[in-house]
PDB file of N, CA and C in Angstrom:
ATOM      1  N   UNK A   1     114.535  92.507  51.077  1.00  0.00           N
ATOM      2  CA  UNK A   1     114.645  91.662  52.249  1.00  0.00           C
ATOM      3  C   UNK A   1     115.088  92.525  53.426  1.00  0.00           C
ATOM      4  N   UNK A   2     114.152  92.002  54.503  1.00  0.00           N
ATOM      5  CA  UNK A   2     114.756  93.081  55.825  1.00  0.00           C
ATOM      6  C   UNK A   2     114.059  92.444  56.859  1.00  0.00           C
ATOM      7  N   UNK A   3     114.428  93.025  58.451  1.00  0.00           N
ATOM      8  CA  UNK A   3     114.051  92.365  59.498  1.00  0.00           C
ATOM      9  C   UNK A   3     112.932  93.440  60.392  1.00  0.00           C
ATOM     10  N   UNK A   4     112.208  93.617  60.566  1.00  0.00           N
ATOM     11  CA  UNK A   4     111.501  94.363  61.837  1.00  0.00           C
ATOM     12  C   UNK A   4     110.506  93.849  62.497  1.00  0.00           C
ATOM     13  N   UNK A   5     111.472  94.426  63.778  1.00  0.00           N
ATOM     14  CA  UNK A   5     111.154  94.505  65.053  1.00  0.00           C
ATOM     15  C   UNK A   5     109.882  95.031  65.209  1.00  0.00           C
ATOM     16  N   UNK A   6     108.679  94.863  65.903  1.00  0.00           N
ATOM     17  CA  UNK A   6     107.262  95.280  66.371  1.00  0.00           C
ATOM     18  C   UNK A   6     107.966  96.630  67.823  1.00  0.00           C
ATOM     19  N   UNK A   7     107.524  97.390  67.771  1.00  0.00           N
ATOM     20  CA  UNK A   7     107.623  98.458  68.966  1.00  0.00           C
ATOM     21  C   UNK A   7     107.753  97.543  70.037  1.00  0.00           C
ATOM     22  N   UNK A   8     106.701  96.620  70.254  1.00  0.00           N
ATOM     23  CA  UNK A   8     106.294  96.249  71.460  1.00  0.00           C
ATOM     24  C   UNK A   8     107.316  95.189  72.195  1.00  0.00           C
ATOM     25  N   UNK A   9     107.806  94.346  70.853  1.00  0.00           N
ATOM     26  CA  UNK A   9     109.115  93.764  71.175  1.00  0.00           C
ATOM     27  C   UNK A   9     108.542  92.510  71.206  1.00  0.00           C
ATOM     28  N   UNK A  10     107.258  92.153  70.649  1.00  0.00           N
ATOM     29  CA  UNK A  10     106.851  90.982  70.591  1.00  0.00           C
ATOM     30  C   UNK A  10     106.634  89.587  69.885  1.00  0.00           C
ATOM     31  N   UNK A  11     106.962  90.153  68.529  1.00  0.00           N
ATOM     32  CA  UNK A  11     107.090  90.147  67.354  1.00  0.00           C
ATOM     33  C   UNK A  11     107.909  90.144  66.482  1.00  0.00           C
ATOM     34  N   UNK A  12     108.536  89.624  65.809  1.00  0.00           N
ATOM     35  CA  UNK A  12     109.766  89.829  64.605  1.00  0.00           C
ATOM     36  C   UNK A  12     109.310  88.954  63.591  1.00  0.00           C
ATOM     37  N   UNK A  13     109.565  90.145  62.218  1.00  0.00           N
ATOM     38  CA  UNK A  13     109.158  89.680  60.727  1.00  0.00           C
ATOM     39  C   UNK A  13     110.568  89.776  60.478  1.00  0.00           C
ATOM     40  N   UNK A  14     111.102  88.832  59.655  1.00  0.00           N
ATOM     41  CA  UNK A  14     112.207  88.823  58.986  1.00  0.00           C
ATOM     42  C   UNK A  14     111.488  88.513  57.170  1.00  0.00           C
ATOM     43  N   UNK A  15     111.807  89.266  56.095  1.00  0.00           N
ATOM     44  CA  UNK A  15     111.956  88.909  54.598  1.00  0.00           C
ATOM     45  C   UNK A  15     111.177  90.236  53.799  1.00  0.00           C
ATOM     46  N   UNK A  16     110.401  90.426  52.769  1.00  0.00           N
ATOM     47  CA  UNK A  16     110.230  91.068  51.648  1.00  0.00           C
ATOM     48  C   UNK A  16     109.474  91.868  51.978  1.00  0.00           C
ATOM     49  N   UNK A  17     109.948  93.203  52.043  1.00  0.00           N
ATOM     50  CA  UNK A  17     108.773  94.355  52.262  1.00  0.00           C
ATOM     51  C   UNK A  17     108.611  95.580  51.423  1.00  0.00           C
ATOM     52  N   UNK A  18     107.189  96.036  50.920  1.00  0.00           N
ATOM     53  CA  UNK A  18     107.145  96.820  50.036  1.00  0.00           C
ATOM     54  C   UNK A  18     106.828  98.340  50.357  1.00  0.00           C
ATOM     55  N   UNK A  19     108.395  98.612  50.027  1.00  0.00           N
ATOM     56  CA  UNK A  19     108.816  99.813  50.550  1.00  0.00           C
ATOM     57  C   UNK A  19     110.338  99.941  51.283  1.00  0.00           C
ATOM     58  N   UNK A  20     110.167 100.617  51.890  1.00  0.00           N
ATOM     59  CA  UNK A  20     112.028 100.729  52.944  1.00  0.00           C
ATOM     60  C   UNK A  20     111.624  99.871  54.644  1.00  0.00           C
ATOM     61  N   UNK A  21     112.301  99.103  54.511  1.00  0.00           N
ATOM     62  CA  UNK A  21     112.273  98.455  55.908  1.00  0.00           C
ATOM     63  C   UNK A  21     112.050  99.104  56.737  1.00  0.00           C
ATOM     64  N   UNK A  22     113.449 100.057  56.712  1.00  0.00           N
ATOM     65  CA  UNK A  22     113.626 100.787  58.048  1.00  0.00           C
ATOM     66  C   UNK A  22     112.591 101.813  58.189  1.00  0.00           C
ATOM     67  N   UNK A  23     111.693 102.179  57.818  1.00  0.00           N
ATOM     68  CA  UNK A  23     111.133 103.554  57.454  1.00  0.00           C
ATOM     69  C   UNK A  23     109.260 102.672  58.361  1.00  0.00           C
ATOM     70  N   UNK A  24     109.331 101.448  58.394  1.00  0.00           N
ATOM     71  CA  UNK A  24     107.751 101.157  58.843  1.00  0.00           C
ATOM     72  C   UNK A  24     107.459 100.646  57.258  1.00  0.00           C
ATOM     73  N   UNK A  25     107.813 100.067  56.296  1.00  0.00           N
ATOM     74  CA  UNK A  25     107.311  99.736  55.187  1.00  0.00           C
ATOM     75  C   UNK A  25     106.197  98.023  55.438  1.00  0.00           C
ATOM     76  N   UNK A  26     105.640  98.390  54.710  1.00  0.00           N
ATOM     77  CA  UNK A  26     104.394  96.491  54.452  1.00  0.00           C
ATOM     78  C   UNK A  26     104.891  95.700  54.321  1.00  0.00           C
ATOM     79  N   UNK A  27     104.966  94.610  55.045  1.00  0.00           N
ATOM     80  CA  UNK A  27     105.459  93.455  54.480  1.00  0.00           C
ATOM     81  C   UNK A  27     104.619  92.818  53.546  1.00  0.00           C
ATOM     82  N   UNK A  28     105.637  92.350  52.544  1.00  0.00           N
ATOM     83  CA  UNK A  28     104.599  92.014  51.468  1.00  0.00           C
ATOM     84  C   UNK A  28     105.338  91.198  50.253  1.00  0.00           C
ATOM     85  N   UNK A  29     105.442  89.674  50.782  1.00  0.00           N
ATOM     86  CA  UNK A  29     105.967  89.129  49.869  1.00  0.00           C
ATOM     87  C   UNK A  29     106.026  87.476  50.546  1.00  0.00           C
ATOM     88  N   UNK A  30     107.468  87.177  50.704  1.00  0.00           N
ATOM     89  CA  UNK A  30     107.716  86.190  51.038  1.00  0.00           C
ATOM     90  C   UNK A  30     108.170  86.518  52.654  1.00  0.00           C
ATOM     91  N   UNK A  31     107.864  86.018  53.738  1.00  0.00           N
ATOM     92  CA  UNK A  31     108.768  85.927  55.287  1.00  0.00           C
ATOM     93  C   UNK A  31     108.215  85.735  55.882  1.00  0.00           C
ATOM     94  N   UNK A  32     108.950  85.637  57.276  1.00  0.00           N
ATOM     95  CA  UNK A  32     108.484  84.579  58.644  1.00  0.00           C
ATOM     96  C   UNK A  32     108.052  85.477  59.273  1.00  0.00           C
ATOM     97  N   UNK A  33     107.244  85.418  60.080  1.00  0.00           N
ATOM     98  CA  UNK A  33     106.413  86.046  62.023  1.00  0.00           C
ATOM     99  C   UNK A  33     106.424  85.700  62.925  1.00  0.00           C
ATOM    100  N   UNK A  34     107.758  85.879  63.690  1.00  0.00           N
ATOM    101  CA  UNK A  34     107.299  84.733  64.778  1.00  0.00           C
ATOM    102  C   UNK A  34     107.151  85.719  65.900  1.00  0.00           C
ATOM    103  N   UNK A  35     106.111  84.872  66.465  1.00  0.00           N
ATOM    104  CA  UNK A  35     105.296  85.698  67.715  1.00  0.00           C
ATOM    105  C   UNK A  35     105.711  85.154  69.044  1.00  0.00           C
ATOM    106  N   UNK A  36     104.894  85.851  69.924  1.00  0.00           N
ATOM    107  CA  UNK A  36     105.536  85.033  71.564  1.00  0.00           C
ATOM    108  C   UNK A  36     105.265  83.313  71.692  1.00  0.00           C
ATOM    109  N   UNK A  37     105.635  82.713  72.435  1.00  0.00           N
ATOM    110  CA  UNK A  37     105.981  81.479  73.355  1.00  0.00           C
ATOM    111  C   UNK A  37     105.954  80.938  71.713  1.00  0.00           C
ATOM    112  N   UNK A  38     107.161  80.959  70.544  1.00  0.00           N
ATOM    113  CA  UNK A  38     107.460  80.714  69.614  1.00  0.00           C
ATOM    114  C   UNK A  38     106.747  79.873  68.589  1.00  0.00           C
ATOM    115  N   UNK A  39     105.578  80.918  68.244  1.00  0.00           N
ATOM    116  CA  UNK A  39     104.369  80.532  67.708  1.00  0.00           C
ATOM    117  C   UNK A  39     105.213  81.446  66.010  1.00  0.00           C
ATOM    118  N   UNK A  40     105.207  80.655  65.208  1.00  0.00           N
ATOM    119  CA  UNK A  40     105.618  81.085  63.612  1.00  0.00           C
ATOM    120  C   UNK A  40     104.776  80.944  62.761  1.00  0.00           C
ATOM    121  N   UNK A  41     104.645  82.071  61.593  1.00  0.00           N
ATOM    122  CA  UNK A  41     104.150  81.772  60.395  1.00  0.00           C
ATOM    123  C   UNK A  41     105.422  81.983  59.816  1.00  0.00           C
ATOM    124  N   UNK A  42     105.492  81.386  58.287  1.00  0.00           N
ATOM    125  CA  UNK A  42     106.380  81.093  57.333  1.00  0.00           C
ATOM    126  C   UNK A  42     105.443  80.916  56.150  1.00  0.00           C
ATOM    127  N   UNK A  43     105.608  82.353  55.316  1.00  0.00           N
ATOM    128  CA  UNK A  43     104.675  82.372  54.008  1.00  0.00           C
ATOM    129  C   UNK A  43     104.839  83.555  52.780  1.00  0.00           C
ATOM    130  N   UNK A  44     103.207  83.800  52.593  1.00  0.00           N
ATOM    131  CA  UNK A  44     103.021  85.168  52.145  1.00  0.00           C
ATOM    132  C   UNK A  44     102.239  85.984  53.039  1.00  0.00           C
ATOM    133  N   UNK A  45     102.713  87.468  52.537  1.00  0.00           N
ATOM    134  CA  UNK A  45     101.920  88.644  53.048  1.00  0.00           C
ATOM    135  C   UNK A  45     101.686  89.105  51.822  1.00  0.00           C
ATOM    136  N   UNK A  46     100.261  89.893  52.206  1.00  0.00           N
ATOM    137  CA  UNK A  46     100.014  90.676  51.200  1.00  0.00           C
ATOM    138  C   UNK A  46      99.759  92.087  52.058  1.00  0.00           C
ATOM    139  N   UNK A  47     100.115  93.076  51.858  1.00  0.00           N
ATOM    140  CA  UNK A  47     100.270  94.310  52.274  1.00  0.00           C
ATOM    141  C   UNK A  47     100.220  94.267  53.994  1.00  0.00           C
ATOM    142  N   UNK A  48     101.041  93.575  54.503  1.00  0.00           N
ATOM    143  CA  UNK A  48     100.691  93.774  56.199  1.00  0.00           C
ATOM    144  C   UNK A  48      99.913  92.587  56.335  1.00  0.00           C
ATOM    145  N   UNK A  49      99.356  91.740  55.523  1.00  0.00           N
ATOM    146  CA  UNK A  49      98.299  90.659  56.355  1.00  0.00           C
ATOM    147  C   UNK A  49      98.908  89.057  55.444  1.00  0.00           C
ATOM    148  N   UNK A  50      99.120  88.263  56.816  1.00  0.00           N
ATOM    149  CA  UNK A  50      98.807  87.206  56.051  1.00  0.00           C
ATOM    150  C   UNK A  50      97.840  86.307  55.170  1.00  0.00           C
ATOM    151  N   UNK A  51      98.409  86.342  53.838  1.00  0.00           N
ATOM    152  CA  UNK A  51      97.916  85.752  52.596  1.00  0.00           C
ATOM    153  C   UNK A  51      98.291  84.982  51.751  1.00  0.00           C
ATOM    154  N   UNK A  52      97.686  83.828  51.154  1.00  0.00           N
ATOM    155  CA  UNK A  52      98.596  83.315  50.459  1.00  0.00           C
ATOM    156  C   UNK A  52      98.927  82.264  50.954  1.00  0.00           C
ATOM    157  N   UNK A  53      99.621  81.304  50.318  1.00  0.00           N
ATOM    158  CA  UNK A  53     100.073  79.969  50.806  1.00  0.00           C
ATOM    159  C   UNK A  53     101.059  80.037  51.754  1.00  0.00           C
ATOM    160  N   UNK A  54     101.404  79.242  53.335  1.00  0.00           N
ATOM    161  CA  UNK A  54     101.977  79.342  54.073  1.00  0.00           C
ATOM    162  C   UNK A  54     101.888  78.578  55.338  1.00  0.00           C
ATOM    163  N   UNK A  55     102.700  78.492  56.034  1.00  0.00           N
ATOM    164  CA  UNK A  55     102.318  77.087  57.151  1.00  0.00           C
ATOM    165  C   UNK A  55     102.817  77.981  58.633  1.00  0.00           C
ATOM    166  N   UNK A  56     101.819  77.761  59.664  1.00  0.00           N
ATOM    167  CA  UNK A  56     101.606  78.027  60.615  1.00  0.00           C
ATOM    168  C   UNK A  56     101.706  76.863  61.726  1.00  0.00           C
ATOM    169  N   UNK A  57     102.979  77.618  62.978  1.00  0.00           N
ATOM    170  CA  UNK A  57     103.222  76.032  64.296  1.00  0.00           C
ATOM    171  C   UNK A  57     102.868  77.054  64.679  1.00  0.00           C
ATOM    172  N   UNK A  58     102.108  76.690  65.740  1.00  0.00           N
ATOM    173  CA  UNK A  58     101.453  77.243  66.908  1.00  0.00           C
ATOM    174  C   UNK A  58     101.574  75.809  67.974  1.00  0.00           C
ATOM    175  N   UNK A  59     102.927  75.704  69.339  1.00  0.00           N
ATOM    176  CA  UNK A  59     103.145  74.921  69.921  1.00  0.00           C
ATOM    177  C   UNK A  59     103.438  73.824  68.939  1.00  0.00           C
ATOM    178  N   UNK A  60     103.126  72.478  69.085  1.00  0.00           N
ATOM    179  CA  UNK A  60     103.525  71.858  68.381  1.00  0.00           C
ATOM    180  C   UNK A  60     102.515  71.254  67.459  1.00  0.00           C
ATOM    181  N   UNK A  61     101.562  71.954  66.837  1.00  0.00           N
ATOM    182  CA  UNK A  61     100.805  71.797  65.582  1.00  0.00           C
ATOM    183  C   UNK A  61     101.419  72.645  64.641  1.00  0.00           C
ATOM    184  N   UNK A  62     101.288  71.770  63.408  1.00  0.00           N
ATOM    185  CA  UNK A  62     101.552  72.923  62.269  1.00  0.00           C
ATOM    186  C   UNK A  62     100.377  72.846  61.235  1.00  0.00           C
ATOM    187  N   UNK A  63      99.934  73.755  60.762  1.00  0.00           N
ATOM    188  CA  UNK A  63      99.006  73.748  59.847  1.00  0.00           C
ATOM    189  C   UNK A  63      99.491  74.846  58.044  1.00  0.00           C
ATOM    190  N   UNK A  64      99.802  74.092  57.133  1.00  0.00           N
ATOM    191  CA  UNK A  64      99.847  74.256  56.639  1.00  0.00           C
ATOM    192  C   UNK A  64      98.586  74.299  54.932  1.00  0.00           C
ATOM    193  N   UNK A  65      98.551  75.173  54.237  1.00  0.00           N
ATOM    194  CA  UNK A  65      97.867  75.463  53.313  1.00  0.00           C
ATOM    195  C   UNK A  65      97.606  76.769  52.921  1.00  0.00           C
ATOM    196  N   UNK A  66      95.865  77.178  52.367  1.00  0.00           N
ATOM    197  CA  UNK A  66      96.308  78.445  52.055  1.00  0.00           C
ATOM    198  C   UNK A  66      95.515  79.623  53.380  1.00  0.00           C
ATOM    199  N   UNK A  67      96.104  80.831  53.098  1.00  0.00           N
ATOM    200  CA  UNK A  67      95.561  81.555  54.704  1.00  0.00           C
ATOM    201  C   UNK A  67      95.059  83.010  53.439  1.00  0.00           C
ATOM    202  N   UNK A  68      93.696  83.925  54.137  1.00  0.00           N
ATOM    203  CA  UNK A  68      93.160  84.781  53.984  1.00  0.00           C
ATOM    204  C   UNK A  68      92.936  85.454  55.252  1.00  0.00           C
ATOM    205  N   UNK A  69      93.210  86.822  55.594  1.00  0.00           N
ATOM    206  CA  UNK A  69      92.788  87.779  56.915  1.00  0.00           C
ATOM    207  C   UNK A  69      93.617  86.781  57.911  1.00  0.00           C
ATOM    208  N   UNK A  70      94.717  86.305  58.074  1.00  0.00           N
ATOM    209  CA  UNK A  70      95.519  85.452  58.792  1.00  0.00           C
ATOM    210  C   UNK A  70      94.683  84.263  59.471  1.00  0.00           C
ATOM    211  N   UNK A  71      93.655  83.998  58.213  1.00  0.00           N
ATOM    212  CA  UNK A  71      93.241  82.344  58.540  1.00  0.00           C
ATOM    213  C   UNK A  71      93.419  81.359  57.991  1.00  0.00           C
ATOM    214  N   UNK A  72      93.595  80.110  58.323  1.00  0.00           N
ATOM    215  CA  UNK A  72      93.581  78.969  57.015  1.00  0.00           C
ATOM    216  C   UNK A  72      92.259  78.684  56.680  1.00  0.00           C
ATOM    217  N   UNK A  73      91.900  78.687  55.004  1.00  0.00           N
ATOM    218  CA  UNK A  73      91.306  78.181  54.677  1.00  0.00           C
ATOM    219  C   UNK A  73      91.417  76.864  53.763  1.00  0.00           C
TER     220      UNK A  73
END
């Protein structure tokens, strides 16, 4: 479990990454993304990409189910 920050400052993953957090490691497990004007995913990753079952607010929709290449299908 760990938190990183995007360079750009736009971005913050907080939860399970495979490898050393601090070092630039994949996220890849269970944790959140939340992006600008507080748009969140809350799920899985699989190596850097969202995968896996997980629910997405974007404003005030949420779409939940399963996501591939950070889409719901």
């Amino acid at each position: 479990m760990g938190t990183f920050v995007y360079p750009s400052g736009v971005a913050r993953y907080e939860g399970e990454f495979l490898g050393d957090a601090s070092t630039g490691a994949l996220c890849h497990g269970k944790g959140t993304l939340t992006l600008p004007h507080s748009n969140v995913y809350t799920g899985s990753f699989v190596m850097n990409e969202i995968k896996g079952e997980g629910k997405l607010k974007i404003g005030t929709d949420v779409m939940s189910g399963t996501f591939q290449g950070g889409l719901l299908h």
